[in-house]
Protein backbone atom coordinates (compact mmCIF):
# COMPACT_ATOMS: atom_id res chain seq x y z
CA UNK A 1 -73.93 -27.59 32.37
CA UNK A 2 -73.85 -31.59 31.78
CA UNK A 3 -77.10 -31.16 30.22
CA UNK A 4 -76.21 -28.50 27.40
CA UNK A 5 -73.07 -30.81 26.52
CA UNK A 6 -72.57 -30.87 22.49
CA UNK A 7 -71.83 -34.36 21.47
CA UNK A 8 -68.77 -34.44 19.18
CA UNK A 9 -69.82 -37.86 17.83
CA UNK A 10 -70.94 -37.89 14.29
CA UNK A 11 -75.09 -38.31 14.02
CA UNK A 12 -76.59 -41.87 12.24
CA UNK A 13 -77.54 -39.00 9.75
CA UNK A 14 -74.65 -37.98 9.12
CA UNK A 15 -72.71 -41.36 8.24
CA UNK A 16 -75.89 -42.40 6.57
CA UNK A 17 -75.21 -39.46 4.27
CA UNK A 18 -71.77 -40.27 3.74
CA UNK A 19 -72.28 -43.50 1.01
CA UNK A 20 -74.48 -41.58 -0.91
CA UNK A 21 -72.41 -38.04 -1.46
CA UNK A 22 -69.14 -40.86 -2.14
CA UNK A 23 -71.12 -41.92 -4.74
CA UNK A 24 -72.72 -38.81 -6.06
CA UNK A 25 -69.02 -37.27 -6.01
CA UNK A 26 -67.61 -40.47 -7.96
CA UNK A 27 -70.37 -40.18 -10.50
CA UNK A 28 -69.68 -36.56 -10.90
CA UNK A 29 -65.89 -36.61 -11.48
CA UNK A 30 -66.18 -39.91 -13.96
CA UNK A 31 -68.20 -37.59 -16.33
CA UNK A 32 -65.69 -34.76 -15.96
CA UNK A 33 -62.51 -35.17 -19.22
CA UNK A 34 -60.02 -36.13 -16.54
CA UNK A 35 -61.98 -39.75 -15.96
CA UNK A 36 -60.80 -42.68 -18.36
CA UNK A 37 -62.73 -45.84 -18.86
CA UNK A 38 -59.72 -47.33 -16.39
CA UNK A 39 -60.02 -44.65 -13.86
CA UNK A 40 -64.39 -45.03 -13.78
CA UNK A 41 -63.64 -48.36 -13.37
CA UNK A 42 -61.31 -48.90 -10.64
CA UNK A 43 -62.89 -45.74 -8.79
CA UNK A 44 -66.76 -47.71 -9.02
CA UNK A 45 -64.58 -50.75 -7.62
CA UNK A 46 -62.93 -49.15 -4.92
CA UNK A 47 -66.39 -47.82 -4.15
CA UNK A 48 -68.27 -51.30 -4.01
CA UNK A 49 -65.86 -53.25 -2.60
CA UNK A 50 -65.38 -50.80 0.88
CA UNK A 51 -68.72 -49.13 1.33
CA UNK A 52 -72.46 -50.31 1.49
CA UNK A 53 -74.02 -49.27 -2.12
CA UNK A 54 -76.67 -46.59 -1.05
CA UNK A 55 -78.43 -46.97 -4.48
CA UNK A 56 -78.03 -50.11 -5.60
CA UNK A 57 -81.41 -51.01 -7.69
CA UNK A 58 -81.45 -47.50 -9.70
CA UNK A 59 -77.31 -48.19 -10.39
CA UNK A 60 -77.74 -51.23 -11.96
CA UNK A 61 -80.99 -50.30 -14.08
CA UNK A 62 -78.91 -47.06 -14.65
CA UNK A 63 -75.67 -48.77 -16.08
CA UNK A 64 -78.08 -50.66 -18.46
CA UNK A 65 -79.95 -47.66 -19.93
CA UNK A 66 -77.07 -45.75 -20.34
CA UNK A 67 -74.84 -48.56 -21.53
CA UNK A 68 -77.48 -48.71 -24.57
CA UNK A 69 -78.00 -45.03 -24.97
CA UNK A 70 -74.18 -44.65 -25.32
CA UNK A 71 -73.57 -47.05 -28.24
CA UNK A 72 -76.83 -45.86 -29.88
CA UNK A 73 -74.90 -42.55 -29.69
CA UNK A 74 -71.60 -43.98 -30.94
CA UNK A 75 -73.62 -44.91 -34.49
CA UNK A 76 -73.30 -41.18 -35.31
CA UNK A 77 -69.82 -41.79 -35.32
CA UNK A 78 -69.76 -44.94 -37.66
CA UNK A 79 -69.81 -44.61 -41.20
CA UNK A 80 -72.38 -47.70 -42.43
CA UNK A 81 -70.09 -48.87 -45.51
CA UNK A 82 -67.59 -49.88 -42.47
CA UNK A 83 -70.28 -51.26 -39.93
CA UNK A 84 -71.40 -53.67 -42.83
CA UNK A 85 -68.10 -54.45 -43.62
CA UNK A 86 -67.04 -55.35 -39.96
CA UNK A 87 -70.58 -56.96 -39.33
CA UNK A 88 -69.98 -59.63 -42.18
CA UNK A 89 -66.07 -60.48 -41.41
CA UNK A 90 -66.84 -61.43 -38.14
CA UNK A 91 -70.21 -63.08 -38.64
CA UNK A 92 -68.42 -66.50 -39.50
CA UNK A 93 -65.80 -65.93 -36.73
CA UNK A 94 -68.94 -65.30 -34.23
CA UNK A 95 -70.80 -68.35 -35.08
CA UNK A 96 -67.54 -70.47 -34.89
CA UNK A 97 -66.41 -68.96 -31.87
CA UNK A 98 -69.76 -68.91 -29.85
CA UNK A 99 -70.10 -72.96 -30.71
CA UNK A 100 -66.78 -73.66 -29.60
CA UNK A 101 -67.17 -71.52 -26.34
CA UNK A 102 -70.23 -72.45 -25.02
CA UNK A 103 -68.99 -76.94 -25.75
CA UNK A 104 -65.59 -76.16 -24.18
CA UNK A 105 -67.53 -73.40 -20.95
CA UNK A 106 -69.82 -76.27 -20.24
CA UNK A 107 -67.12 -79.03 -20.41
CA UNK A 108 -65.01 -77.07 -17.98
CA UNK A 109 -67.87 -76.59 -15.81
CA UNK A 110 -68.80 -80.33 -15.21
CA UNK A 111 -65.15 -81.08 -14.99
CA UNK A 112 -64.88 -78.77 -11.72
CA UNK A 113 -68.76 -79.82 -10.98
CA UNK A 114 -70.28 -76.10 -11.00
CA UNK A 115 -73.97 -76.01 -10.96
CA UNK A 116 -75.45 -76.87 -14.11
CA UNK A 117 -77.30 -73.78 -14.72
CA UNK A 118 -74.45 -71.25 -12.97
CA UNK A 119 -72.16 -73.26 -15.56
CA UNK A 120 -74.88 -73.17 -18.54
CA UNK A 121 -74.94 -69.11 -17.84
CA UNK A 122 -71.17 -68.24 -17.75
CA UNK A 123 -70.61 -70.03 -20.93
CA UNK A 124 -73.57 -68.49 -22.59
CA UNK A 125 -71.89 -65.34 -20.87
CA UNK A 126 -68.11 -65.66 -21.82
CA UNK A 127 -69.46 -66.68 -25.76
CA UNK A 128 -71.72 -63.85 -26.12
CA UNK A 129 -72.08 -60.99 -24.45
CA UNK A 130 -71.65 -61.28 -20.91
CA UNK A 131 -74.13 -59.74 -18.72
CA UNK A 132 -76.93 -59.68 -21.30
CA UNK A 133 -76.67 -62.79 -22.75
CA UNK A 134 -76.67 -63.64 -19.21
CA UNK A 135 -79.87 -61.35 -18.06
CA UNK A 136 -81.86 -62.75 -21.39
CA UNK A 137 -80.98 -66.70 -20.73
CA UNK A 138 -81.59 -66.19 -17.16
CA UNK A 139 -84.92 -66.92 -17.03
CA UNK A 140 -85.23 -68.91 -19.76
CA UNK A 141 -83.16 -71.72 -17.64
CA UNK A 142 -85.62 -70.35 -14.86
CA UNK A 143 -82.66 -69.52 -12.89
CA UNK A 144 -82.78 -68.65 -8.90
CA UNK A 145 -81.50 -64.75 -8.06
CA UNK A 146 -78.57 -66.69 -6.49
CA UNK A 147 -77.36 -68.29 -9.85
CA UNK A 148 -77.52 -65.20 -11.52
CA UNK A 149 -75.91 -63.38 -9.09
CA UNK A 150 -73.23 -65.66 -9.19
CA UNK A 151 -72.78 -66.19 -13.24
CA UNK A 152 -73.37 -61.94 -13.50
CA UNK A 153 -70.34 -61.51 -10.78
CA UNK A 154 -67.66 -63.86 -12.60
CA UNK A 155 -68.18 -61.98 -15.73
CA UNK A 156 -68.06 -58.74 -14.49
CA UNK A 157 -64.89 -59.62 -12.26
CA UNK A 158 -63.40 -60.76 -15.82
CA UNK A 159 -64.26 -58.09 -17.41
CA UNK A 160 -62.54 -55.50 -15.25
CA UNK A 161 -59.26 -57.21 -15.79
CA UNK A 162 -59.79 -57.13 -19.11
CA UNK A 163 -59.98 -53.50 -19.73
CA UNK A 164 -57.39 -53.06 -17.00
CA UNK A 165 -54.86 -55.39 -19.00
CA UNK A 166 -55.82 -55.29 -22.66
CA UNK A 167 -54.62 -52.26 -24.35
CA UNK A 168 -51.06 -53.09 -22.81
CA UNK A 169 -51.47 -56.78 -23.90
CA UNK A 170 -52.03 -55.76 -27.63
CA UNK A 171 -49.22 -52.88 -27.65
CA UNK A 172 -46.95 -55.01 -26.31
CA UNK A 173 -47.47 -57.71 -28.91
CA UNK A 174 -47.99 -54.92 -31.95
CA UNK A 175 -51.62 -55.52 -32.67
CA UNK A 176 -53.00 -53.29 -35.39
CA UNK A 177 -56.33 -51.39 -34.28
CA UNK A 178 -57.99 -53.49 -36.38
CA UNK A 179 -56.45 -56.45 -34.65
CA UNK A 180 -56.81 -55.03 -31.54
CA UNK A 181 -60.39 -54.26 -32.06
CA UNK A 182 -61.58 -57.61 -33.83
CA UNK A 183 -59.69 -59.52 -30.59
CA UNK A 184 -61.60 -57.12 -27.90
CA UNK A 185 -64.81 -58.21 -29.54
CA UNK A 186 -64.09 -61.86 -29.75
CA UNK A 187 -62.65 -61.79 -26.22
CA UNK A 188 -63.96 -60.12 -23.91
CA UNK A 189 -67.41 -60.62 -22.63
CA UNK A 190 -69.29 -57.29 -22.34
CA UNK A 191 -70.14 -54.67 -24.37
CA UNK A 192 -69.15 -51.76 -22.22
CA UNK A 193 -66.18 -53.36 -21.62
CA UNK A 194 -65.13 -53.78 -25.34
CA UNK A 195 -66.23 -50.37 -25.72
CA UNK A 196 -63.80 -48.95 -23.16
CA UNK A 197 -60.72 -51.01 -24.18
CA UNK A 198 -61.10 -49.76 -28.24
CA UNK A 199 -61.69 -46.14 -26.59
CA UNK A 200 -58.26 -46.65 -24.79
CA UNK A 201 -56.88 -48.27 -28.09
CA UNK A 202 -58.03 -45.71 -30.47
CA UNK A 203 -60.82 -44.90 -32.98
CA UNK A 204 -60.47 -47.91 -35.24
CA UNK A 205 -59.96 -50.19 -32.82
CA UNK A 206 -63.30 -48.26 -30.83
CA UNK A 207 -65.25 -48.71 -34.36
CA UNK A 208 -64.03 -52.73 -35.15
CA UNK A 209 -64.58 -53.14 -32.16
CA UNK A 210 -68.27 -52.39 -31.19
CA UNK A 211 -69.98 -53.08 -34.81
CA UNK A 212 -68.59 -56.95 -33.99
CA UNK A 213 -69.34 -56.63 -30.62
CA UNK A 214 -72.91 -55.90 -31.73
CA UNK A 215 -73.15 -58.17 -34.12
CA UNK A 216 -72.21 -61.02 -31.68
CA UNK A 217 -74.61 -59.79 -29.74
CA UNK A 218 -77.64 -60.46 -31.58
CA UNK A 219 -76.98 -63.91 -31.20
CA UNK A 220 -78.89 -63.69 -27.90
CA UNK A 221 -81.69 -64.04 -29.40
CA UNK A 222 -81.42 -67.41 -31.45
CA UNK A 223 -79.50 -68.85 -28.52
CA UNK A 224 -83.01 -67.68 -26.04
CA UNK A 225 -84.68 -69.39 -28.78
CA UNK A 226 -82.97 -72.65 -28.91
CA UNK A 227 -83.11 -73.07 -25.61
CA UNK A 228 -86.33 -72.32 -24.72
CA UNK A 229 -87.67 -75.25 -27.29
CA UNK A 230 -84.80 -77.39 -25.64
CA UNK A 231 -86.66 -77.06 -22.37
CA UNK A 232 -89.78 -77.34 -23.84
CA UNK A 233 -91.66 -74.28 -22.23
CA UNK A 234 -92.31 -70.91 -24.10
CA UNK A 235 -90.36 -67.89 -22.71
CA UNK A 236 -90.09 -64.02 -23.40
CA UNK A 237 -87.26 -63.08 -24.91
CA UNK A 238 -85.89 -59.77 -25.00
CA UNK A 239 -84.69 -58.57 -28.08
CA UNK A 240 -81.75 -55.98 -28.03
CA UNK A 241 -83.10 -53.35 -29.63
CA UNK A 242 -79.97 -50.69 -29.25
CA UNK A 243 -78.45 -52.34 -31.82
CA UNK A 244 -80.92 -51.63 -34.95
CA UNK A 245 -81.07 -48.16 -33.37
CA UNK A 246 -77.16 -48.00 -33.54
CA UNK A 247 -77.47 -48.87 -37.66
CA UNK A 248 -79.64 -46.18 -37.91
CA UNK A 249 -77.80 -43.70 -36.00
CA UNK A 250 -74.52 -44.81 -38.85
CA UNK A 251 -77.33 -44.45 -41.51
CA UNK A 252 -77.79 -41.01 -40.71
CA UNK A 253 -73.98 -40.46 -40.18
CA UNK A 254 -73.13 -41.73 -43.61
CA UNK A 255 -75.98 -40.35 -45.98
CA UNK A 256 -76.91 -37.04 -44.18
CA UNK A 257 -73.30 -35.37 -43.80
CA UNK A 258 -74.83 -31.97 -42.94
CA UNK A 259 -75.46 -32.72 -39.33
CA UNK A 260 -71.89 -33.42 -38.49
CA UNK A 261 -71.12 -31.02 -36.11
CA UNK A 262 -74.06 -32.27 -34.37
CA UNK A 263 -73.09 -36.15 -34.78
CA UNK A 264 -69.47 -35.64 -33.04
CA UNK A 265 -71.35 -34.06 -30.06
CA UNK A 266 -73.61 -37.01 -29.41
CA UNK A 267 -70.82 -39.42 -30.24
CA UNK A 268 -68.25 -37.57 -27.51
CA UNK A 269 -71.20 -37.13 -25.06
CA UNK A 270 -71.87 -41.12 -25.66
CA UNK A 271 -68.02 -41.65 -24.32
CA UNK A 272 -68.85 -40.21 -21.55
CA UNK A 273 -71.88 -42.22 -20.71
CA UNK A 274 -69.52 -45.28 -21.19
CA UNK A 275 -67.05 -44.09 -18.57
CA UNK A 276 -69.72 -43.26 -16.28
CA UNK A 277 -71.42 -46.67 -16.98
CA UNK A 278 -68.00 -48.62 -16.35
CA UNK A 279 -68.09 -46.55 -12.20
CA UNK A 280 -71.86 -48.00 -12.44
CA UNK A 281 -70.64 -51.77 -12.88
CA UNK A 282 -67.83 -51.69 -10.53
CA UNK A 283 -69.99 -49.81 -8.06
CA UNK A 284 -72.33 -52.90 -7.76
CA UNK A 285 -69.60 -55.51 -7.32
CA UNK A 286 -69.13 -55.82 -3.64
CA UNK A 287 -67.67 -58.09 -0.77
CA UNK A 288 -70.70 -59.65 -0.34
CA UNK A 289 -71.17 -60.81 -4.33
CA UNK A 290 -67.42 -62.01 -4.19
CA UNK A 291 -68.44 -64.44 -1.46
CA UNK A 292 -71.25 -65.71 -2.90
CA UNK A 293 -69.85 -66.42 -6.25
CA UNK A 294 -67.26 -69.36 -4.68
CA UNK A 295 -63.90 -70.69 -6.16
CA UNK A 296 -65.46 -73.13 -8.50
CA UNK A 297 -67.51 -70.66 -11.21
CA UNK A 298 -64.68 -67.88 -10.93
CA UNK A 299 -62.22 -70.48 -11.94
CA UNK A 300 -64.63 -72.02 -14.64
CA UNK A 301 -64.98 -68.67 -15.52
CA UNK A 302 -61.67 -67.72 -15.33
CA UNK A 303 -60.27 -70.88 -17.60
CA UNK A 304 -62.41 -70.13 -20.53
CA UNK A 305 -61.75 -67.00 -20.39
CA UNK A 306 -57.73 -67.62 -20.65
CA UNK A 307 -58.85 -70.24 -23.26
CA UNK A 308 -60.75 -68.02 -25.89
CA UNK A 309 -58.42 -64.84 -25.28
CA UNK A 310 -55.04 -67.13 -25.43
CA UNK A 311 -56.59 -68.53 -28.84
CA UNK A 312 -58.02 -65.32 -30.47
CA UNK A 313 -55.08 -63.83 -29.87
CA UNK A 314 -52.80 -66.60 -31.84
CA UNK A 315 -55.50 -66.84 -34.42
CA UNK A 316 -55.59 -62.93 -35.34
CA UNK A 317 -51.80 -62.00 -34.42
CA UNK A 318 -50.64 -65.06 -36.87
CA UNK A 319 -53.49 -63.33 -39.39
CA UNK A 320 -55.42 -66.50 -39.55
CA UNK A 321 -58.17 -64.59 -38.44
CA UNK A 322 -58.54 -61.32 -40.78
CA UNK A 323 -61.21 -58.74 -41.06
């Protein structure tokens, strides 16, 4: 009868299986109305940070796409008179603010002796727009997979605290949702994550704060630019083109009122492809990418990112900076 024993020990199928329906699962309930942009978040961190990531490549090309597909989406939302509006109010604060980033990022960085490039890319990151300014100036510095793991993983750590501690930050203080939205865009350092704190905020704050957000974020492209010639070599640069796709989508919102109806569908269907993109991100943050990251950029990191939120704050609550 030893023979025909059934062993009660689970099969390498089985716990093989077991990463990839805890994903599946998490991805499912994150698009469900009962996920916030909070809850995607802390569930794709939980995720990363305890189990082995069964899909790991198509997650992160995933969280892109969709991350772009979502705010093209939000345009039919936006009413262009108000985009343009927002756009040029914060074009003078963006130039001023990326400057004075990127001199005070790298000044912190060769203070606490980071690597040149890993401290070149988190500044670039913090001023702009995180993990794509990061991506596009990536190989433009001809950076090693290690360095951009590195500069990607302090911003994204940064940005989860951010939309974990922002919206109570600016209630607590009485920020309008204009206010609120202007210092999301200025402070925090990716798109998805600006996205989900105005969400939480409310619909102002949501609209302030992506059309600055966006327009900060063609700035990649003259900063790719500059560099590039400072190096002296020729490099591709990849233009974000979500964001003249977003303009068009408030085009169509603002002159062609007849497809409403069908505009506040793809806007609420774009929410949800923020919330699921925010599960994506913290999904791909794991133990592993904490270690490799080291004290050193998380606190360079970490100090200019106190810096610039500390100071837009004071700047926009004291109405210095207006919209």
């Amino acid at each position: 009868m030893e023979g025909s024993a059934v062993s009660l020990q689970p099969s390498r199928t089985t716990i093989g299986m077991f990463p990839k329906l805890l994903f599946i699962a998490g991805l499912s309930f994150v698009a469900t109305a009962w996920a916030s942009p909070t809850i995607a978040l802390v569930l794709g961190l939980i995720f990363g940070l305890t189990v082995t990531h069964p899909f790991r490549a198509f997650s992160q090309s995933l969280s892109q796409t969709l991350l772009q597909a979502s705010v093209v989406g939000l345009g039919f939302s936006m009413n262009l008179h108000e985009v343009l509006k927002a756009g040029r109010a914060g074009f003078l604060y963006t130039f001023l603010s990326i400057s004075f980033v990127i001199i005070v990022g790298l000044a912190f960085g060769k203070l606490l002796r980071v690597n040149p490039t890993n401290s070149f890319l988190i500044a670039v990151g913090t001023a702009i727009c995180g993990g794509s300014a990061i991506a596009a100036l990536g190989p433009v510095v001809e950076a090693t997979d290690e360095e951009m793991s590195v500069s990607l993983g302090t911003v994204f750590i940064l940005n989860s605290i951010a939309l974990m501690v922002f919206p109570g930050i600016g209630r607590a203080v009485g920020l309008t949702q204009e206010q609120f939205g202007l210092w999301a865009a200025l402070a925090i350092h990716d798109t998805s994550s600006v996205v989900g704190v105005g969400m939480k905020y409310g619909a102002i704050a949501l609209a302030v704060a992506t059309t600055v957000k966006l327009a900060r974020a063609l700035w990649i492209v003259p900063m790719a630019l500059a560099t590039a010639i400072g190096r002296q070599h020729h490099a591709r640069v990849k233009w974000p083109w979500f964001i003249p796709l977003f303009v068009v989508a408030a085009v169509i919102n603002t002159y062609l009122p007849s497809g409403t109806p069908l505009y506040s569908q793809l806007a609420a269907v774009s929410k949800i492809g923020l919330i699921v993109t925010l599960y994506l991100i913290g999904s791909n943050i794991s133990r592993a990418a904490l270690k490799t990251i080291g004290v050193r950029p998380l606190l360079q990191g970490a100090l200019l990112w106190v810096v610039v939120t500390g100071l837009s704050l004071g700047l926009i609550y004291s109405s210095i900076i207006v919209l």
